[in-house]
Protein backbone atom coordinates (compact mmCIF):
# COMPACT_ATOMS: atom_id res chain seq x y z
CA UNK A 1 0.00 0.00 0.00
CA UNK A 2 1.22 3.40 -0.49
CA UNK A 3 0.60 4.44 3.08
CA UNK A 4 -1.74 3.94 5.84
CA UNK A 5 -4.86 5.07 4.95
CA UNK A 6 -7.32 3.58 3.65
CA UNK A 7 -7.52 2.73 -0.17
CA UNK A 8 -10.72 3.30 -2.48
CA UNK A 9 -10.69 2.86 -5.89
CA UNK A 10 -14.01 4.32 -7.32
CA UNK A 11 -14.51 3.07 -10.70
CA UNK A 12 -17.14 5.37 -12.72
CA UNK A 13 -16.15 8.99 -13.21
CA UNK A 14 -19.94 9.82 -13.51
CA UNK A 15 -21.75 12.20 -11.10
CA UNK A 16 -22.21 9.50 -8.55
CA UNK A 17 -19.22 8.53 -8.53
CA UNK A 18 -16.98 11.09 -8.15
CA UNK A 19 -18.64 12.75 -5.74
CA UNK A 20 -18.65 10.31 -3.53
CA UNK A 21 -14.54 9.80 -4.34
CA UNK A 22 -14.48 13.32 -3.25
CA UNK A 23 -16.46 12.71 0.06
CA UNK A 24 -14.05 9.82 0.75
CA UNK A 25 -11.05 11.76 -0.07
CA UNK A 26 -11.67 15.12 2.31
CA UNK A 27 -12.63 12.81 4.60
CA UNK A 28 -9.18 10.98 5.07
CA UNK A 29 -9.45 8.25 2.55
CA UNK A 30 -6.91 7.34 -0.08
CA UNK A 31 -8.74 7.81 -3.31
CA UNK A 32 -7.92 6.12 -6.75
CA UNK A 33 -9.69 5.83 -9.96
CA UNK A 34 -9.00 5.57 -13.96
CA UNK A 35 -10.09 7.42 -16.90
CA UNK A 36 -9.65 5.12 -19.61
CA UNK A 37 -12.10 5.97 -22.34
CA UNK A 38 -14.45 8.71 -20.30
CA UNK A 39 -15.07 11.68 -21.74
CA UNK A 40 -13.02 15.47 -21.09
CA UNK A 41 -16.38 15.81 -18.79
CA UNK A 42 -15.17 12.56 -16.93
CA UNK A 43 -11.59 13.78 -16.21
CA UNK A 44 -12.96 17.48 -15.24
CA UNK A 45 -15.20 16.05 -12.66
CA UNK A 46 -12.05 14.00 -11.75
CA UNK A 47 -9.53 17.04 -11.33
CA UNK A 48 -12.33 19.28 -9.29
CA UNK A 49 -12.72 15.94 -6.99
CA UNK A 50 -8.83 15.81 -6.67
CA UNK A 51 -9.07 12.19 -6.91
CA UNK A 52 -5.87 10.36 -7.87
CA UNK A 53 -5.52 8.26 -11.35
CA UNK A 54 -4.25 5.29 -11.85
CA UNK A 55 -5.31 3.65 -15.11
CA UNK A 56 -4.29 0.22 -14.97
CA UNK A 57 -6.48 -2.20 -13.65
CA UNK A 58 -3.87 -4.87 -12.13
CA UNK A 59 -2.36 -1.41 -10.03
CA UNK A 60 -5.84 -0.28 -8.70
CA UNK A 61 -6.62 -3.76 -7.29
CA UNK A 62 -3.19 -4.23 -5.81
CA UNK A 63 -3.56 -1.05 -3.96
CA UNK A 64 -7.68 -0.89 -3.23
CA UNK A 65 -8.51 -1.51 0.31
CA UNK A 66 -12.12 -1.39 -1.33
CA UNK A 67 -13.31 -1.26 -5.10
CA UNK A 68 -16.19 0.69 -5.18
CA UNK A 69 -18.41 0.33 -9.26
CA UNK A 70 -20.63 2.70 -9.66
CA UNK A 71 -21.52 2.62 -13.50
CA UNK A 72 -24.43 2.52 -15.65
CA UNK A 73 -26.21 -0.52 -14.69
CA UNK A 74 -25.66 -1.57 -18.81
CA UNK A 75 -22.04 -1.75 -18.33
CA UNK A 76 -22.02 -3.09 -14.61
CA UNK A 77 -20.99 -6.95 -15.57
CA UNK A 78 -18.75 -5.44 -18.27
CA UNK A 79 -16.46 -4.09 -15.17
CA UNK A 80 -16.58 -6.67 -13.12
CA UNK A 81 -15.95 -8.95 -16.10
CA UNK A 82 -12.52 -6.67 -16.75
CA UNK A 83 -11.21 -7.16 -13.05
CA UNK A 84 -11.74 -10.57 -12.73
CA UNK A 85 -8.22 -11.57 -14.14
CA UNK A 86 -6.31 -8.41 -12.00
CA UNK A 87 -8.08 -10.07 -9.14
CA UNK A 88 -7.35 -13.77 -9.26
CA UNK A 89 -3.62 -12.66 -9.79
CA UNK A 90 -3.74 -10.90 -6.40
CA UNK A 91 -3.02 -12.60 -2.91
CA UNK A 92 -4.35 -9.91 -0.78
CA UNK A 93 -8.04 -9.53 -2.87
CA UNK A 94 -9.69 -5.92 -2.12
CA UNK A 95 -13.51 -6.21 -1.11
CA UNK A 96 -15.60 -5.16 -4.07
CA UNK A 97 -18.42 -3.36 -3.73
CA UNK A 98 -21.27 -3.54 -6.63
CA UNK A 99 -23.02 -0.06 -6.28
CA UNK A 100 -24.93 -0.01 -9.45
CA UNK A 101 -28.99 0.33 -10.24
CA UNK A 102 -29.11 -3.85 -11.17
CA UNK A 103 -31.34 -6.34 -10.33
CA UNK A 104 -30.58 -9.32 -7.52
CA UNK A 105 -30.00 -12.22 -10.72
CA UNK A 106 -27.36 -9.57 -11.84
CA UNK A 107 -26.00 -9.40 -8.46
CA UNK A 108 -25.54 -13.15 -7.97
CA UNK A 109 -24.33 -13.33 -11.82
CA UNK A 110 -21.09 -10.83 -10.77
CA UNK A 111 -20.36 -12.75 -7.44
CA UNK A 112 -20.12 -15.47 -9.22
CA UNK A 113 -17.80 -14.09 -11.64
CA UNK A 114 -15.84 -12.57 -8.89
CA UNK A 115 -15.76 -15.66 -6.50
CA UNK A 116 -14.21 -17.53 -9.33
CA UNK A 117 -10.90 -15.04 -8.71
CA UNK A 118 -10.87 -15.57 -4.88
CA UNK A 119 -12.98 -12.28 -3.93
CA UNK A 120 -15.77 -11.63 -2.16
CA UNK A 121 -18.28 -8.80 -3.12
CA UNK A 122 -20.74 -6.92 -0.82
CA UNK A 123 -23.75 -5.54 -2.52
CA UNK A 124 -24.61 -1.92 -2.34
CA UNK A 125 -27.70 0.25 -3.48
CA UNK A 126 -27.28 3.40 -3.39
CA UNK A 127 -30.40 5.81 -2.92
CA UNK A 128 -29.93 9.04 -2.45
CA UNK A 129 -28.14 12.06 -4.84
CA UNK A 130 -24.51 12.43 -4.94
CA UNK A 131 -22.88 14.07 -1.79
CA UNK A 132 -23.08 17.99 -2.32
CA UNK A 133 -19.28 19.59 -2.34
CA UNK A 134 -20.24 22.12 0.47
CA UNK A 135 -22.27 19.75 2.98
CA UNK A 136 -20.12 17.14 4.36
CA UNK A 137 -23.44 15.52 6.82
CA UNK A 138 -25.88 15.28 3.81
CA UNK A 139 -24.90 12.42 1.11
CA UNK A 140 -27.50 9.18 -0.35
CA UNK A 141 -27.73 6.08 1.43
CA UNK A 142 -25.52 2.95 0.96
CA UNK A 143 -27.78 -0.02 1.80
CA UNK A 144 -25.27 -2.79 2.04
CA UNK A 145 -25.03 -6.93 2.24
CA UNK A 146 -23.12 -9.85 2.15
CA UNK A 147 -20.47 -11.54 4.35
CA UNK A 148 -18.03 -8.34 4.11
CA UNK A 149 -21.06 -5.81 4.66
CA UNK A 150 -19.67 -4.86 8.04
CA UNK A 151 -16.22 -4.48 6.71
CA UNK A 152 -17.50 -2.07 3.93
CA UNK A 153 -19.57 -0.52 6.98
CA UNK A 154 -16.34 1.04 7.90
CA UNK A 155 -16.21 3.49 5.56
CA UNK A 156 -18.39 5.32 7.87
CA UNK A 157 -15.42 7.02 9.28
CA UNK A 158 -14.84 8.78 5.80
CA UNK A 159 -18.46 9.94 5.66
CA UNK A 160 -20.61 7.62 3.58
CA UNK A 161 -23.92 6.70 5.40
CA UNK A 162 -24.15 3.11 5.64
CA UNK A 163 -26.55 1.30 6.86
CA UNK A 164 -25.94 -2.84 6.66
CA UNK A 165 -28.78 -5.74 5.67
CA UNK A 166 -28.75 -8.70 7.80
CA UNK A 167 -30.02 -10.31 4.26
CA UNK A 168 -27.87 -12.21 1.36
CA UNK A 169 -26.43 -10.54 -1.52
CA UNK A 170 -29.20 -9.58 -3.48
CA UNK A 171 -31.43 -7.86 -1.14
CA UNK A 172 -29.16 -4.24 -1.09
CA UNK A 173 -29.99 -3.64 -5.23
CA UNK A 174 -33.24 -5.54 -4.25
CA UNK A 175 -34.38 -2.49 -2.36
CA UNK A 176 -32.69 -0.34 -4.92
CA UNK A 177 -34.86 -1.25 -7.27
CA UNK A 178 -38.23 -1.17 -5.31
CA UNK A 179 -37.25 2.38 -4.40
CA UNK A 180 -36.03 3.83 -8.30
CA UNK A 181 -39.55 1.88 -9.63
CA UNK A 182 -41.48 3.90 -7.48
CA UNK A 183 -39.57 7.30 -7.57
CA UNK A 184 -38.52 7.37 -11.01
CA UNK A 185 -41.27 4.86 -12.15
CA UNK A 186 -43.31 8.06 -10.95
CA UNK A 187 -41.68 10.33 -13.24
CA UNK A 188 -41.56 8.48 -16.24
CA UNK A 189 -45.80 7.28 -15.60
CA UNK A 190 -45.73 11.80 -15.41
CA UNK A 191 -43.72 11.90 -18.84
CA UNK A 192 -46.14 9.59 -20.30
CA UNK A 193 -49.99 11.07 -19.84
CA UNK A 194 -48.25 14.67 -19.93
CA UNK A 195 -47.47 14.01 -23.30
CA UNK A 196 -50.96 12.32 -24.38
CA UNK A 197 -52.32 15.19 -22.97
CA UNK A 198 -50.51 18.00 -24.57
CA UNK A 199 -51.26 15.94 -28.07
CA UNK A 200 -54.79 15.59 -27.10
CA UNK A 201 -54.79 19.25 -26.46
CA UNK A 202 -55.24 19.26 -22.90
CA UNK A 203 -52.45 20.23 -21.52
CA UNK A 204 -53.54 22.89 -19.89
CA UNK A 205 -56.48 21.08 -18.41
CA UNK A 206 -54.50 18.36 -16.94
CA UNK A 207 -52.26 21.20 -14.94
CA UNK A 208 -55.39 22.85 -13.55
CA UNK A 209 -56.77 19.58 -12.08
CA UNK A 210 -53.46 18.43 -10.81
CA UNK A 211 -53.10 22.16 -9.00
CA UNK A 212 -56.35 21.67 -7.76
CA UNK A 213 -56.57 18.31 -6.48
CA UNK A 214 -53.35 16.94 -6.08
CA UNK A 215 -51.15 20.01 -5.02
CA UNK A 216 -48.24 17.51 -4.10
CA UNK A 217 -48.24 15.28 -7.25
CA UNK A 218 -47.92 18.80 -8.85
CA UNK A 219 -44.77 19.70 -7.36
CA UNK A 220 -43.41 16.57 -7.72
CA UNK A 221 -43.96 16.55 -11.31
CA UNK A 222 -42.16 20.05 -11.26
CA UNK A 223 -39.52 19.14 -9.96
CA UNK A 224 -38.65 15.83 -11.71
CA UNK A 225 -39.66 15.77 -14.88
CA UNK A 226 -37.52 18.18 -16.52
CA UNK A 227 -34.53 17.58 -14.34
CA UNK A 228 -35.04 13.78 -15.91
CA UNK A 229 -33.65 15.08 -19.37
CA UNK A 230 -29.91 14.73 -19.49
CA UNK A 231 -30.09 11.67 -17.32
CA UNK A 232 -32.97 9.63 -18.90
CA UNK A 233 -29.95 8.08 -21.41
CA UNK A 234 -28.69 5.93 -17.67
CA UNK A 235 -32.28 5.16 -16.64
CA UNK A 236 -32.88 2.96 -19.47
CA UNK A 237 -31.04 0.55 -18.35
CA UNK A 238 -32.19 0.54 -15.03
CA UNK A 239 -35.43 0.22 -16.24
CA UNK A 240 -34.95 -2.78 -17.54
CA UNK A 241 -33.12 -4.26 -14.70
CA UNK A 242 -36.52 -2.86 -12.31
CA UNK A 243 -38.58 -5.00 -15.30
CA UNK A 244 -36.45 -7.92 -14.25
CA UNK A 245 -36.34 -7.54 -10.75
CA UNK A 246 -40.59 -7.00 -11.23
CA UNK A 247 -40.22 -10.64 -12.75
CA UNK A 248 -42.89 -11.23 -15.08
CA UNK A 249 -46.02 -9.20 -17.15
CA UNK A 250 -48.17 -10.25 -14.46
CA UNK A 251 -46.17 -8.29 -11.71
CA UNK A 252 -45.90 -5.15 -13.67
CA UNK A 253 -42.39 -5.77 -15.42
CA UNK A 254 -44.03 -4.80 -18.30
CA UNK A 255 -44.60 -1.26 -16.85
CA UNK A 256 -40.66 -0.61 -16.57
CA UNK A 257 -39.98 -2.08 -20.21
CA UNK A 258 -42.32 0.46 -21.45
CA UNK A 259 -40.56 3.00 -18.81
CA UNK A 260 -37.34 1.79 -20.55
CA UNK A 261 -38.29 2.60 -24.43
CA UNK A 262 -39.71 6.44 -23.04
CA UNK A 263 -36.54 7.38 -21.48
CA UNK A 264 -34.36 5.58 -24.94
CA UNK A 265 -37.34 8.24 -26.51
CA UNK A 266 -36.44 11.19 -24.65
CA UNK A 267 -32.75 10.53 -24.28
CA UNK A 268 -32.39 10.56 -28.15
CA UNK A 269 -34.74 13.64 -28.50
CA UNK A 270 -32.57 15.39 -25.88
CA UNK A 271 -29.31 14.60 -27.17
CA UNK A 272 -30.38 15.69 -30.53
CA UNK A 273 -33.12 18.55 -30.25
CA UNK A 274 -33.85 19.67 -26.38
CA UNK A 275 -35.95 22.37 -27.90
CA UNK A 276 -38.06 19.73 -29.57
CA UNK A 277 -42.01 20.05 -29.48
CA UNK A 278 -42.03 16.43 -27.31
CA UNK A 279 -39.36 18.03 -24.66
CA UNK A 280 -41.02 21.53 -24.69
CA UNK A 281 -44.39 20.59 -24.25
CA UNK A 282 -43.07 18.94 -20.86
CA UNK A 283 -41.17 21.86 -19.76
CA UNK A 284 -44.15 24.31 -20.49
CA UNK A 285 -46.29 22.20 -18.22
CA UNK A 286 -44.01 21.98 -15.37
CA UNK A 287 -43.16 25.59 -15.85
CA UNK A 288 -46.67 26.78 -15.96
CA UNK A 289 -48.28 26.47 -12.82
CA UNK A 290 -47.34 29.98 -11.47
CA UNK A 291 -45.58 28.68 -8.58
């Protein structure tokens, strides 16, 4: 180890993830992480966090006390998949943590990847925004399980909330999952009769009713919906891992597949025309209210 403090390597560069780097780091923690193929927006969030990078994969598990994914849930196997070999090479093995938006099969299929190499995962859902810059006490929720959950527990000390299952792996991203179909099942059920209402003319209508009887729903819908845009490209895939953790048509997984193909819609319309009449219709209604 490079010296005694604890080591975290926090692979994902996103919003998530670096901000939480950044928690670890100003709290006392040894922070490492890579930058291999992520974008100049990747390497600024990087810089700002002061995080240290280290982009070889056989390094970062040599020196990680703790490897920490937080990815898209897409690409979640993908980097477990890439450390197996780096960890079966190692005799010390770091705990890894899998922090990512997947279902419980997807859990047990990356501990089983991971066992293969001799390492033991603990499985994490995170709920909660990043950890603000300027707020040190405020930061989401790790809900954490497995054998190693109390081990992971001990990054307490560097200011990540933890709070540990007495449950198998599984049950962490389990609750994940329950909580993101509900919350951002919410927004994207909003998205939906928003925009059969604007196209049915009613737009207008709609917001009236909501403002009358269902003041909170209203705010809600205020407040989400158009800060959904620029991330609805990672909730796809989420989606579809809520659709598998719902299980089958008859238990609503059909809801979140549907869920999935509106935010693939609105990603592509944002990335190529956020002033287009789908997107604007939505912001006019959330921006109409008079509140």
């Amino acid at each position: 180890m490079a010296d005694d403090r604890v080591t975290v390597a926090v692979i994902g560069a996103g919003e998530m993830g670096s901000a939480v780097g950044r928690r670890l780091l100003r709290m006392g923690a040894r922070v490492i992480t890579e930058l291999r193929g992520r974008s100049e927006q990747s390497a600024g969030r990087v810089a700002d966090a002061g995080l240290e990078v280290m982009d070889n994969d056989e390094s970062l598990a040599r020196e990680a006390n703790f490897i920490l994914s937080i990815v898209p849930p897409g690409v979640a196997c993908a980097v477990a998949e890439r450390f197996r070999g780096p960890l079966s090479r190692l005799a010390r093995k770091p705990i890894f943590v899998e922090c990512n938006a997947v279902a419980p099969k997807t859990v047990h299929k990356i501990e089983t990847m991971l066992s293969a190499a001799g390492c033991n995962i603990v499985d994490a859902g995170i709920i909660g925004g990043p950890p603000p810059a300027n707020d040190p006490a405020t930061g989401p929720r790790f809900y954490a399980c497995g054998r190693d959950a109390q081990l992971f527990a001990s990054l307490t000390r560097y200011g990540l909330d933890i709070a540990v299952l007495d449950r198998p792996v599984g049950a962490a991203s389990a609750l994940k999952l329950a909580y993101a179909g509900l919350t951002k099942g919410f927004t994207s059920l909003s998205t939906a009769m928003i925009g059969a209402a604007a196209r049915h003319h009613l737009a207008d209508a709609l917001r009236a009713e909501l403002a009358r009887s269902q003041p909170d729903i209203m705010v809600r819908i205020e407040r989400f919906v158009p800060a959904m845009f620029p991330k609805a490209y990672r909730w796809i895939a989420e989606m579809e891992q809520i659709a598998d953790f719902a299980d089958d048509e008859g238990n609503g997984a059909l809801i979140y597949q549907g869920a999935a193909r509106l935010y693939e819609r609105i990603a592509a319309e944002f990335e190529n025309d956020p002033a287009c009449e789908s997107l604007s219709a939505l912001t006019a209604f959330c921006k109409s209210s008079g509140r």
